[in-house]
N, C-alpha and C. Protein backbone atom coordinates (compact mmCIF):
# COMPACT_ATOMS: atom_id res chain seq x y z
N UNK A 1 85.72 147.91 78.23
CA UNK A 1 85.79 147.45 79.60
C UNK A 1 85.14 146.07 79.74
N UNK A 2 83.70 146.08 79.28
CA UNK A 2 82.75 145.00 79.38
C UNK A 2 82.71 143.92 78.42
N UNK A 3 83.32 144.78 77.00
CA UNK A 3 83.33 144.02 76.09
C UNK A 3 84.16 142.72 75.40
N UNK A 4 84.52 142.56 75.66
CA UNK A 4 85.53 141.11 75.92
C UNK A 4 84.50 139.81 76.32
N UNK A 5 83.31 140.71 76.82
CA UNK A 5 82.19 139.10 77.69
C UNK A 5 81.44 138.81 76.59
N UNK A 6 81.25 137.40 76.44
CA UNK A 6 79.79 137.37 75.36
C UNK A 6 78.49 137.49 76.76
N UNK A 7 78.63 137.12 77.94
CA UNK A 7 77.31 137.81 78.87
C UNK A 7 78.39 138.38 79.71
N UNK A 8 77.48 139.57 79.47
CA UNK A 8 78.11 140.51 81.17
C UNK A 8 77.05 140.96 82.57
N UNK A 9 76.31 139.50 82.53
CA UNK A 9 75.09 139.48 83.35
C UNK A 9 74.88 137.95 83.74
N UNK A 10 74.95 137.73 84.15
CA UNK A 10 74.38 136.17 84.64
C UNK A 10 74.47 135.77 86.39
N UNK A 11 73.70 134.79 86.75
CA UNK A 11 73.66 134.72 88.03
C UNK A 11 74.20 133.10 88.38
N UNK A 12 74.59 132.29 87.01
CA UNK A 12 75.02 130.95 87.21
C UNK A 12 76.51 131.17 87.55
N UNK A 13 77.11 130.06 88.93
CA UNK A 13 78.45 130.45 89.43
C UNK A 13 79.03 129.61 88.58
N UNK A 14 78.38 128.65 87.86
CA UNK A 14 79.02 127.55 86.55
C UNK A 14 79.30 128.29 85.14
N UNK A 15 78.67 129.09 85.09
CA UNK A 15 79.23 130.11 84.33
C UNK A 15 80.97 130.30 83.53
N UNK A 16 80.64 130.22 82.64
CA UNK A 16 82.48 130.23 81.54
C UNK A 16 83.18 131.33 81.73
N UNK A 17 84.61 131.15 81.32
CA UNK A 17 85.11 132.69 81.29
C UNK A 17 84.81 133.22 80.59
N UNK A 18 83.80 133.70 80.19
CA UNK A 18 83.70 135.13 78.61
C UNK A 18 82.07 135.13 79.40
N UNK A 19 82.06 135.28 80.56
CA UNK A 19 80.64 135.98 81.58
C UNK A 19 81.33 136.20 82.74
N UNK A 20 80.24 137.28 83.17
CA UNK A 20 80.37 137.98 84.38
C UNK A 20 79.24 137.57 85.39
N UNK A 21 79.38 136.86 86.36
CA UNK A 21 78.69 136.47 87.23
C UNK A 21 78.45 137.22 88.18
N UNK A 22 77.08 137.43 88.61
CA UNK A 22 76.88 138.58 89.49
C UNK A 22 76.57 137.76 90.89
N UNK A 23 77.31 139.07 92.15
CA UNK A 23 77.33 137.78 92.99
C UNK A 23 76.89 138.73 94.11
N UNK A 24 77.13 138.56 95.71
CA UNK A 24 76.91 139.32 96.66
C UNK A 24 78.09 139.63 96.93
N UNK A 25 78.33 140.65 98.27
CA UNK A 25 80.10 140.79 98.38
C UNK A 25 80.93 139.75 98.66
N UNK A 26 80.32 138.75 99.68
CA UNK A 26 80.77 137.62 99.97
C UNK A 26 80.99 136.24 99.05
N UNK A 27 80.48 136.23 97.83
CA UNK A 27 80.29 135.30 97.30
C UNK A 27 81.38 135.03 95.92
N UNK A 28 82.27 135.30 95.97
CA UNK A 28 83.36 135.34 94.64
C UNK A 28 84.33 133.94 94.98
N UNK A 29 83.78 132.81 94.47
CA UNK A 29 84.56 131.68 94.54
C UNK A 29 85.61 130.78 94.24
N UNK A 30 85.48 131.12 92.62
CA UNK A 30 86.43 130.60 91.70
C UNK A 30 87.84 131.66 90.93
N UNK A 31 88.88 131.76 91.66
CA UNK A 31 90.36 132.23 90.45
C UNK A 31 90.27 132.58 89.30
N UNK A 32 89.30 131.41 88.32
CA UNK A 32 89.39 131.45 87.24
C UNK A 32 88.14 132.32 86.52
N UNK A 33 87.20 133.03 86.98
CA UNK A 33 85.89 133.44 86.73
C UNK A 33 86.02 135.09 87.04
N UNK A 34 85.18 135.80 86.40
CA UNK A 34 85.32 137.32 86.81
C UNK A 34 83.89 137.41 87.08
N UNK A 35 83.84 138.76 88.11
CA UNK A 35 82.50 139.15 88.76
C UNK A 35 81.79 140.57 88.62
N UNK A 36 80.70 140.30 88.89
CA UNK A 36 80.02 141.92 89.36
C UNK A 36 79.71 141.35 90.56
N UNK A 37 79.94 142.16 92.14
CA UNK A 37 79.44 142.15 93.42
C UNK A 37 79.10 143.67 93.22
N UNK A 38 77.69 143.61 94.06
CA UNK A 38 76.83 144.25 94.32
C UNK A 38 75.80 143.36 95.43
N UNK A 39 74.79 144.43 96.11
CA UNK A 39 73.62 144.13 97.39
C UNK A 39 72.59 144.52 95.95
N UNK A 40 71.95 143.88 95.45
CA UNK A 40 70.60 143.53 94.34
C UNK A 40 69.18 144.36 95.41
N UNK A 41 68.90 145.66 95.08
CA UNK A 41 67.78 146.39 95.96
C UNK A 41 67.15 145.17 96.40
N UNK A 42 66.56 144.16 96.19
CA UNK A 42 65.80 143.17 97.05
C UNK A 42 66.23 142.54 98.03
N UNK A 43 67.69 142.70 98.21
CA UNK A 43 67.70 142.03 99.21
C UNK A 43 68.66 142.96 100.37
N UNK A 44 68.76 144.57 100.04
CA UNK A 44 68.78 145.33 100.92
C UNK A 44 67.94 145.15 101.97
N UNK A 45 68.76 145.43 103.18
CA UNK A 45 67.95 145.43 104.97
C UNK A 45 67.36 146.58 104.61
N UNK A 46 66.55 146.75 105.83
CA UNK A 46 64.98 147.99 105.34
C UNK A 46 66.14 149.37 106.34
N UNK A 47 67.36 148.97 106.45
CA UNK A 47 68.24 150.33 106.91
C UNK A 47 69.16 150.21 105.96
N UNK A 48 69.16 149.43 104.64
CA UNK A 48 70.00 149.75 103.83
C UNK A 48 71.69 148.53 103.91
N UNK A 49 72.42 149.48 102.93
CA UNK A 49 73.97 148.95 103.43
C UNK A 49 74.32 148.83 104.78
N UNK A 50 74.94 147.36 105.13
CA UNK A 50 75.25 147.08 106.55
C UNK A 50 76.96 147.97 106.44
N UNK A 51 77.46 147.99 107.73
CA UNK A 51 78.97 148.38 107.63
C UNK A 51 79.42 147.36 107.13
N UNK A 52 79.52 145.81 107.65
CA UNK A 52 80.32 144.77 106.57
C UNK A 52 79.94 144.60 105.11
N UNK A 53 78.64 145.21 104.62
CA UNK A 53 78.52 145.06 103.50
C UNK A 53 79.60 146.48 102.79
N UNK A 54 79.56 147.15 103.25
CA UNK A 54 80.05 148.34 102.44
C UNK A 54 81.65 147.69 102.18
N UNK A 55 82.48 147.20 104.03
CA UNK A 55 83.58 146.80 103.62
C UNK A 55 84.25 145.63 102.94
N UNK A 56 82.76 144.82 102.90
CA UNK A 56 82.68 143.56 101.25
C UNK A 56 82.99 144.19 100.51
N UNK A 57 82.22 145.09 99.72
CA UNK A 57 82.21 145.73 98.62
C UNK A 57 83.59 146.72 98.21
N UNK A 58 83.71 147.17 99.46
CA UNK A 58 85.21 148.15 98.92
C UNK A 58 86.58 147.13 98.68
N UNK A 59 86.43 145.61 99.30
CA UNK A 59 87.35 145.11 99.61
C UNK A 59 87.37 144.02 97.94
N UNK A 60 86.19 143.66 97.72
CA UNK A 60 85.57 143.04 96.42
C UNK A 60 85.90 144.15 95.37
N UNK A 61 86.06 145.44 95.34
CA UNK A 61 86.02 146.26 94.25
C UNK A 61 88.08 146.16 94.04
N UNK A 62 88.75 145.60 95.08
CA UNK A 62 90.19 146.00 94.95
C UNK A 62 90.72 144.41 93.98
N UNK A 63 89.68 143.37 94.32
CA UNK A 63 90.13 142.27 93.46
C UNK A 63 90.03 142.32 91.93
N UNK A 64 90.80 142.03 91.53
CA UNK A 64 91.14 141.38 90.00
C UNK A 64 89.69 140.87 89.07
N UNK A 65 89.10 139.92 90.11
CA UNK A 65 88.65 139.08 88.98
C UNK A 65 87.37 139.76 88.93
N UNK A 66 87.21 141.12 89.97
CA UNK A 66 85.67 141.97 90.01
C UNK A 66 86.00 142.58 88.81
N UNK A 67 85.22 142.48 87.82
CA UNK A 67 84.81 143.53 86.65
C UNK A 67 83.96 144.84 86.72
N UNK A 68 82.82 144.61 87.68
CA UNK A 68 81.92 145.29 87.72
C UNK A 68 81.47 145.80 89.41
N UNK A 69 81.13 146.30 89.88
CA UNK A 69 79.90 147.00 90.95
C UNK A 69 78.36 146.60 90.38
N UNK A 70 77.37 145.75 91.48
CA UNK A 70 76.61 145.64 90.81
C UNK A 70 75.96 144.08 91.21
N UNK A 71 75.04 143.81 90.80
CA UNK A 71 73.69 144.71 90.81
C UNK A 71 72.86 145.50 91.76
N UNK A 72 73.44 146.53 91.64
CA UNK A 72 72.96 147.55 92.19
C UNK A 72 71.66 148.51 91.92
N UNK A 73 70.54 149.00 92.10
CA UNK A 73 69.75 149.49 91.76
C UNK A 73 68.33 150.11 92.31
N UNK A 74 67.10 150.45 92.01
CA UNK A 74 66.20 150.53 92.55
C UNK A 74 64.89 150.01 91.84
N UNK A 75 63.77 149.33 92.57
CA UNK A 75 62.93 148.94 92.29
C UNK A 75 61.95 149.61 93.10
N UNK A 76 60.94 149.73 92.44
CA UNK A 76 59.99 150.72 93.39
C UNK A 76 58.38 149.82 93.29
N UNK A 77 58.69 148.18 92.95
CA UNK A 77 58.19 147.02 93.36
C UNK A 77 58.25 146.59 94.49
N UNK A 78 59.78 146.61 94.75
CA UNK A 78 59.82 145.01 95.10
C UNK A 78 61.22 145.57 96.27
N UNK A 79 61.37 145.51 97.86
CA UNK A 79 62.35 145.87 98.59
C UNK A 79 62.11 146.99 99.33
N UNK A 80 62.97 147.36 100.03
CA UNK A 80 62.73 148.70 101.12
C UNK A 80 62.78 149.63 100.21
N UNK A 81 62.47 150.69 101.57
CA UNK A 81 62.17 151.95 101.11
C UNK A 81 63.02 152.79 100.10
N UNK A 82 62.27 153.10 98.81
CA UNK A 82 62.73 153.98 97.63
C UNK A 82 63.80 154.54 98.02
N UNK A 83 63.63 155.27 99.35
CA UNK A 83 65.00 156.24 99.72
C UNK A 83 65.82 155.60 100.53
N UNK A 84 65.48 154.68 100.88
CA UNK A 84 66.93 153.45 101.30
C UNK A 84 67.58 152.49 99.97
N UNK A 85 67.10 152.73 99.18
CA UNK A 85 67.49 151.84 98.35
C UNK A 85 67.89 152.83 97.04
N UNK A 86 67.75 153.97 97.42
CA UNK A 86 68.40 155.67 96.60
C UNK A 86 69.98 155.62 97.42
N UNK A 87 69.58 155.32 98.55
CA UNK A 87 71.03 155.88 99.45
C UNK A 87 71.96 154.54 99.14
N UNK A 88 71.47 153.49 99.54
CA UNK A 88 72.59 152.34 98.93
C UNK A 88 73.17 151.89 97.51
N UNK A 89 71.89 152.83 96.57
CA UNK A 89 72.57 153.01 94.93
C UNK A 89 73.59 153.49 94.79
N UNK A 90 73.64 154.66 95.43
CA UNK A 90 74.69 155.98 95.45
C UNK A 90 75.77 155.23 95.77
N UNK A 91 75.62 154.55 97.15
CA UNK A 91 76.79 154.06 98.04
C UNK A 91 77.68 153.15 96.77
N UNK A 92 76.69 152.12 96.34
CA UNK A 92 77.53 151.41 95.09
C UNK A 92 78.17 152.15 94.42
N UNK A 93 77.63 152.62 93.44
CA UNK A 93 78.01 153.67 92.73
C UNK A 93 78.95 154.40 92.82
N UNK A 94 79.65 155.01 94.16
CA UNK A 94 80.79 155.26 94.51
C UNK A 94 81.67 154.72 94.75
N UNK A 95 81.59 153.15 94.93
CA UNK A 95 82.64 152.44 94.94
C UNK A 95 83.16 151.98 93.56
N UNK A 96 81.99 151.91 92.91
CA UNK A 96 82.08 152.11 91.20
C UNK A 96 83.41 153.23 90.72
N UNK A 97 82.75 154.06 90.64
CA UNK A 97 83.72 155.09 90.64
C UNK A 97 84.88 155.35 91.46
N UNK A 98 85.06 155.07 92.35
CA UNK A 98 86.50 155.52 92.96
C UNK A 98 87.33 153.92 92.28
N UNK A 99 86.98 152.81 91.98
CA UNK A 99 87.76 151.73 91.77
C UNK A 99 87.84 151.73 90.84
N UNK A 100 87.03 152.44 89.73
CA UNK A 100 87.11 152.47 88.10
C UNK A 100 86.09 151.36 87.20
N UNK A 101 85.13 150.73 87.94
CA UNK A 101 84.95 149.92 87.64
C UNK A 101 83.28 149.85 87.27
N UNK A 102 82.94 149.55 86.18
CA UNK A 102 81.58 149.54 85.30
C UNK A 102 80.12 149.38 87.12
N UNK A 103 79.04 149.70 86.45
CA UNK A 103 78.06 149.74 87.54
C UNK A 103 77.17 149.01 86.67
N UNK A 104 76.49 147.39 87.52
CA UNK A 104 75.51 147.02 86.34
C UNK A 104 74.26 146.86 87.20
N UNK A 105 73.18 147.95 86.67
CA UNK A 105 71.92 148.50 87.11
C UNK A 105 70.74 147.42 87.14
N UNK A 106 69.79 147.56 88.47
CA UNK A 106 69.17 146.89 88.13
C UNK A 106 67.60 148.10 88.50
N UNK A 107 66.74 148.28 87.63
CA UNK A 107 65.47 149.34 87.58
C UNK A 107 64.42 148.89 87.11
N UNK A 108 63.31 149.30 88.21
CA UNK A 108 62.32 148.85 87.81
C UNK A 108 61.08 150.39 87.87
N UNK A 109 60.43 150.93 87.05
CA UNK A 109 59.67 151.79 87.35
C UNK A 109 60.05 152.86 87.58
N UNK A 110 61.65 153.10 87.40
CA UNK A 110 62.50 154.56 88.68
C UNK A 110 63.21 154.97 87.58
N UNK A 111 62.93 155.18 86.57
CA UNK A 111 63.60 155.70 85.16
C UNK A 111 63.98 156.98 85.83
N UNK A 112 62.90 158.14 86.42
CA UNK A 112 63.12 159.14 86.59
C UNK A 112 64.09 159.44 87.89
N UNK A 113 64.01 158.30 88.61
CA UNK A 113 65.12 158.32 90.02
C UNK A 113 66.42 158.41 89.47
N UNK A 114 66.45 157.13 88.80
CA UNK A 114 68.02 156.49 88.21
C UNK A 114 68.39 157.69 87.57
N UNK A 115 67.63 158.64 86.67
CA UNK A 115 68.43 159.84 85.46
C UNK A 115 68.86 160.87 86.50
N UNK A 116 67.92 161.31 87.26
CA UNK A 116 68.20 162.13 88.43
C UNK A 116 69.74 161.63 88.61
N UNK A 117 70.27 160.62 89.39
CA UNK A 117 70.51 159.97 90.66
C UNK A 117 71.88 160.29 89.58
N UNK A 118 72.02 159.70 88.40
CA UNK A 118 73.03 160.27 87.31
C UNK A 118 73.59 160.98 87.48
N UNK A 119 72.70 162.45 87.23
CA UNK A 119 72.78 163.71 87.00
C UNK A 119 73.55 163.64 88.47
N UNK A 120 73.82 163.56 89.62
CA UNK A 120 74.47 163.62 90.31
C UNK A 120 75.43 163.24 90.85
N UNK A 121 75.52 161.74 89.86
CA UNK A 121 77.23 160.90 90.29
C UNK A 121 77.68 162.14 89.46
N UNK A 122 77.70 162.38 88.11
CA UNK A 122 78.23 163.01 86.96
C UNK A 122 79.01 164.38 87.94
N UNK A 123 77.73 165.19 88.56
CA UNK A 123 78.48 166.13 89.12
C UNK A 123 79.82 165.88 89.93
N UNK A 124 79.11 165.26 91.24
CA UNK A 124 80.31 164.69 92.17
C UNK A 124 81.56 164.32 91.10
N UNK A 125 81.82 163.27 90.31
CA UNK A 125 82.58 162.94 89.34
C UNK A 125 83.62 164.09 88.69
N UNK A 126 83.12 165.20 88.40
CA UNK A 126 83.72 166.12 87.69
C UNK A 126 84.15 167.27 89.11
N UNK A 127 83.61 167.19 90.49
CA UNK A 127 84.21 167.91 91.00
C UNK A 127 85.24 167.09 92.03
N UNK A 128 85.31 166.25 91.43
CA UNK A 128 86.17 165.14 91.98
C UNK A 128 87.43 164.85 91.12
N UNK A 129 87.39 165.20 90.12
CA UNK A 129 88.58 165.46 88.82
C UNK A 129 88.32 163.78 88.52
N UNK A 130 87.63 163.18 88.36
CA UNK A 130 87.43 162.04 87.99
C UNK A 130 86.17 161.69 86.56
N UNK A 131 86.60 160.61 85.60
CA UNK A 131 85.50 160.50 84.75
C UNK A 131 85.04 158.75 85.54
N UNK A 132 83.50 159.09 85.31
CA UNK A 132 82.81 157.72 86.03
C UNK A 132 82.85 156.97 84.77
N UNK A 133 82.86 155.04 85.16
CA UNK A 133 83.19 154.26 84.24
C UNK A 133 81.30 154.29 84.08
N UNK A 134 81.60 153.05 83.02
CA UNK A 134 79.73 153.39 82.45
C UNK A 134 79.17 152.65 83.61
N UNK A 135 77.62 152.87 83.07
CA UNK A 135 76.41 152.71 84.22
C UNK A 135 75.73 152.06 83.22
N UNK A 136 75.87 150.72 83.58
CA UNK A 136 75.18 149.58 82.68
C UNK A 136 73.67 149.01 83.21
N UNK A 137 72.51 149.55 82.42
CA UNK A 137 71.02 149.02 82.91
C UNK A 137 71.19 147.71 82.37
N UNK A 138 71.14 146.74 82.84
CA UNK A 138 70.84 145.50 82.69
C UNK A 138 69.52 144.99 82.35
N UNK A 139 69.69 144.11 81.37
CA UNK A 139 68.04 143.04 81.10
C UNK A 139 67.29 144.32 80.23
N UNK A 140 67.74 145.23 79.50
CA UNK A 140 66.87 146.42 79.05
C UNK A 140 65.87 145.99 77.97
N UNK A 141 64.60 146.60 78.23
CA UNK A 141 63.61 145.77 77.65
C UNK A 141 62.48 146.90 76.91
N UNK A 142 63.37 147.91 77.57
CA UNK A 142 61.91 148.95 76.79
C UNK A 142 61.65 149.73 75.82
N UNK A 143 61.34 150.54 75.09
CA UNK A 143 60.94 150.80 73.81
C UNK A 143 62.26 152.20 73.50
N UNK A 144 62.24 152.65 71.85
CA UNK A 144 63.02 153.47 71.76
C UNK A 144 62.98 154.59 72.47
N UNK A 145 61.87 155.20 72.37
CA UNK A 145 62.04 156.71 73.29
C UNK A 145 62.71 156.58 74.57
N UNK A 146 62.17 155.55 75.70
CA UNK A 146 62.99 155.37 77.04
C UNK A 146 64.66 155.21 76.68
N UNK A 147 65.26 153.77 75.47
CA UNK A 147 66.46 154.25 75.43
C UNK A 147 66.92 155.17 74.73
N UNK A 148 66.62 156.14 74.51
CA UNK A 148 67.13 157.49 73.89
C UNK A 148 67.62 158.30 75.02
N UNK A 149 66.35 158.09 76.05
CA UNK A 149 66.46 159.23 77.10
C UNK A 149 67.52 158.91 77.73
N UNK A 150 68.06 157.54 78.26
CA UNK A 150 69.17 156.70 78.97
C UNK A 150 70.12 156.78 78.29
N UNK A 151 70.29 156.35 76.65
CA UNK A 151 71.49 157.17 76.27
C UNK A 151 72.32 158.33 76.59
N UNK A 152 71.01 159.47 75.95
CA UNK A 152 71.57 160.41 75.97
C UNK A 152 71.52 161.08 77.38
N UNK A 153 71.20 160.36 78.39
CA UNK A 153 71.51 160.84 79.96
C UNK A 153 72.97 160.19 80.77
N UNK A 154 73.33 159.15 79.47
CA UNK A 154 74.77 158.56 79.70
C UNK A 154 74.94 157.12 79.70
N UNK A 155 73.97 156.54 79.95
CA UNK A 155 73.71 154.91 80.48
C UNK A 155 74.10 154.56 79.19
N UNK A 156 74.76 153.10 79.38
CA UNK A 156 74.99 152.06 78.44
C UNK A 156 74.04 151.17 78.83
N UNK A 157 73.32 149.67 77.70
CA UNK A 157 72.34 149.21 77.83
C UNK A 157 72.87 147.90 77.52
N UNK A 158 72.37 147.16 78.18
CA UNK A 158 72.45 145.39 78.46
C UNK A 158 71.08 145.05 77.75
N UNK A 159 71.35 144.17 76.83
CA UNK A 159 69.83 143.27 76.43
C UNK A 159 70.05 141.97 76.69
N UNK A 160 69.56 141.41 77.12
CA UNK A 160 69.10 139.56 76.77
C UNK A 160 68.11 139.18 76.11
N UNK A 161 67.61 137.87 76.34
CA UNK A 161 67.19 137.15 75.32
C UNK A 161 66.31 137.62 74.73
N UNK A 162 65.33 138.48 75.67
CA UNK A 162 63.75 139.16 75.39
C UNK A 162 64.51 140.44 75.35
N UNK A 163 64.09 141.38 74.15
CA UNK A 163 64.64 142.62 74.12
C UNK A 163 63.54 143.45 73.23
N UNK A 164 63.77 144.92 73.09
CA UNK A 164 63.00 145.54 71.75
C UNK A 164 64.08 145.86 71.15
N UNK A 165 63.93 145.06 69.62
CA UNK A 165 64.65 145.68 68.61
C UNK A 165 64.86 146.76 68.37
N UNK A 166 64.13 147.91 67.83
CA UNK A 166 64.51 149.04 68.09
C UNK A 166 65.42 149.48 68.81
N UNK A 167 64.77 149.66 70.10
CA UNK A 167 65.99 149.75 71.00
C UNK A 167 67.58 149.59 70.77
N UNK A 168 67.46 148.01 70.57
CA UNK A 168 68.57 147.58 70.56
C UNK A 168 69.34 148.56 69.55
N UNK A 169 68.65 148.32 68.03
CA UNK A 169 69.11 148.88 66.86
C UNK A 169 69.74 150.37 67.23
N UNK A 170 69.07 151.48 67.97
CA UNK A 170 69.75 152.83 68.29
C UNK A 170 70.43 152.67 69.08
N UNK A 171 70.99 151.31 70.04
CA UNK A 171 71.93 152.07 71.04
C UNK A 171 73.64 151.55 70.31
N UNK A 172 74.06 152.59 70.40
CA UNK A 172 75.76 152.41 69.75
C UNK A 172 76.46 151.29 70.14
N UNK A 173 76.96 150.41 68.92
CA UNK A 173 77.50 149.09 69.33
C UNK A 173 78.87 149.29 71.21
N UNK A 174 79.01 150.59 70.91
CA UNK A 174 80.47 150.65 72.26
C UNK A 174 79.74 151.07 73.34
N UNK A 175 77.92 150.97 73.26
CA UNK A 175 77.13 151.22 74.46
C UNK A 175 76.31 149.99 74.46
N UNK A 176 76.49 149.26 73.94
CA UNK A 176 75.46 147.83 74.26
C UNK A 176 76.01 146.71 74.59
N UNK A 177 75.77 146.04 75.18
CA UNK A 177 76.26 144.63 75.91
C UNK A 177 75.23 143.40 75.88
N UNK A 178 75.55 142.19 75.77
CA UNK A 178 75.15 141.22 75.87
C UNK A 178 74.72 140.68 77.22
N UNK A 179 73.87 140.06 77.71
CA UNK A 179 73.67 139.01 78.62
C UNK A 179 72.97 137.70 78.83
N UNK A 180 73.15 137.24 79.45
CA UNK A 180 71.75 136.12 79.62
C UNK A 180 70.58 136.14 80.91
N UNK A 181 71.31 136.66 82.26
CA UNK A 181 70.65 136.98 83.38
C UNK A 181 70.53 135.58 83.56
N UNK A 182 70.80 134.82 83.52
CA UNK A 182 70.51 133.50 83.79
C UNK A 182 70.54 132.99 85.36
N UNK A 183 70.05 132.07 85.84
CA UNK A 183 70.14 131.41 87.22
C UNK A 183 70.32 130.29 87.50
């Protein structure tokens, strides 16, 4: 799906074709460029997804040059409330899934939210007669045991420049992705 990008993360709109520029719903400029749109938990309203944001996003998930849903996620730093920013994961996430289209995560501290939060697209997914496309953690930076657990809870893993080897080394070349995160 992802793999065709040498980054499938970046935030520069100068950005080449062989990256995925991550943008807001509103922000997809160029014909020639492919995207991830997603609301980035930081800059969720403290009530979450607006109605025009949702119908950005459903309307952004029907274009061509969107690759991804995303960055979508939770930080339990930095943005509103954990459970507003649980409910607008989901919300992504479903547009993820009903359009077919990769989810690229953004987590900070909420390992145990995000596996949860999984464990429940997965259900919905299967009683939906549907398989969900992957759930890409972006910028992944942390040691083997954490990606073991994300593996084997389903997640595919994004590294950039700063990474742990390890890591990197166990996760299966058709579950790892490149980026730069750049700005």
């Amino acid at each position: 799906m992802l793999h065709g990008f040498a980054d499938i993360h970046t935030h520069r709109i100068d950005s080449g074709a062989d990256a995925v520029i991550s943008v807001g719903p509103d922000e997809i400029r160029r014909p020639d460029r492919f995207y991830s749109v997603g609301v980035h938990p930081w800059y969720l309203a403290e009530t979450g997804l607006s109605d025009g944001e949702r119908r950005a996003l459903v309307a952004a998930a029907a274009d061509s040059r969107v690759v991804a849903i995303g960055e979508a996620g939770i930080d339990l730093l930095r943005g509103p409330d954990p459970e507003v920013q649980q409910e607008a994961f989901m919300e992504q996430a479903a547009i993820a899934a009903d359009s077919g289209k990769a989810l690229i995560i953004h987590c900070v501290r909420a390992w145990h939210i995000l596996i949860r939060l999984r464990a429940i697209a997965v259900a919905d997914a299967r009683r939906r007669g549907i398989v969900l496309p992957p759930w890409i953690v972006h910028g992944f930076r942390g040691g083997p045991a954490l990606a073991r657990q994300l593996l084997d809870a389903g997640f595919d893993l994004s590294f950039g420049l700063r990474y742990n080897k390890e890591s990197f080394d166990i996760t299966p070349t058709e579950r790892r992705y490149r980026e730069t995160d750049a700005l």
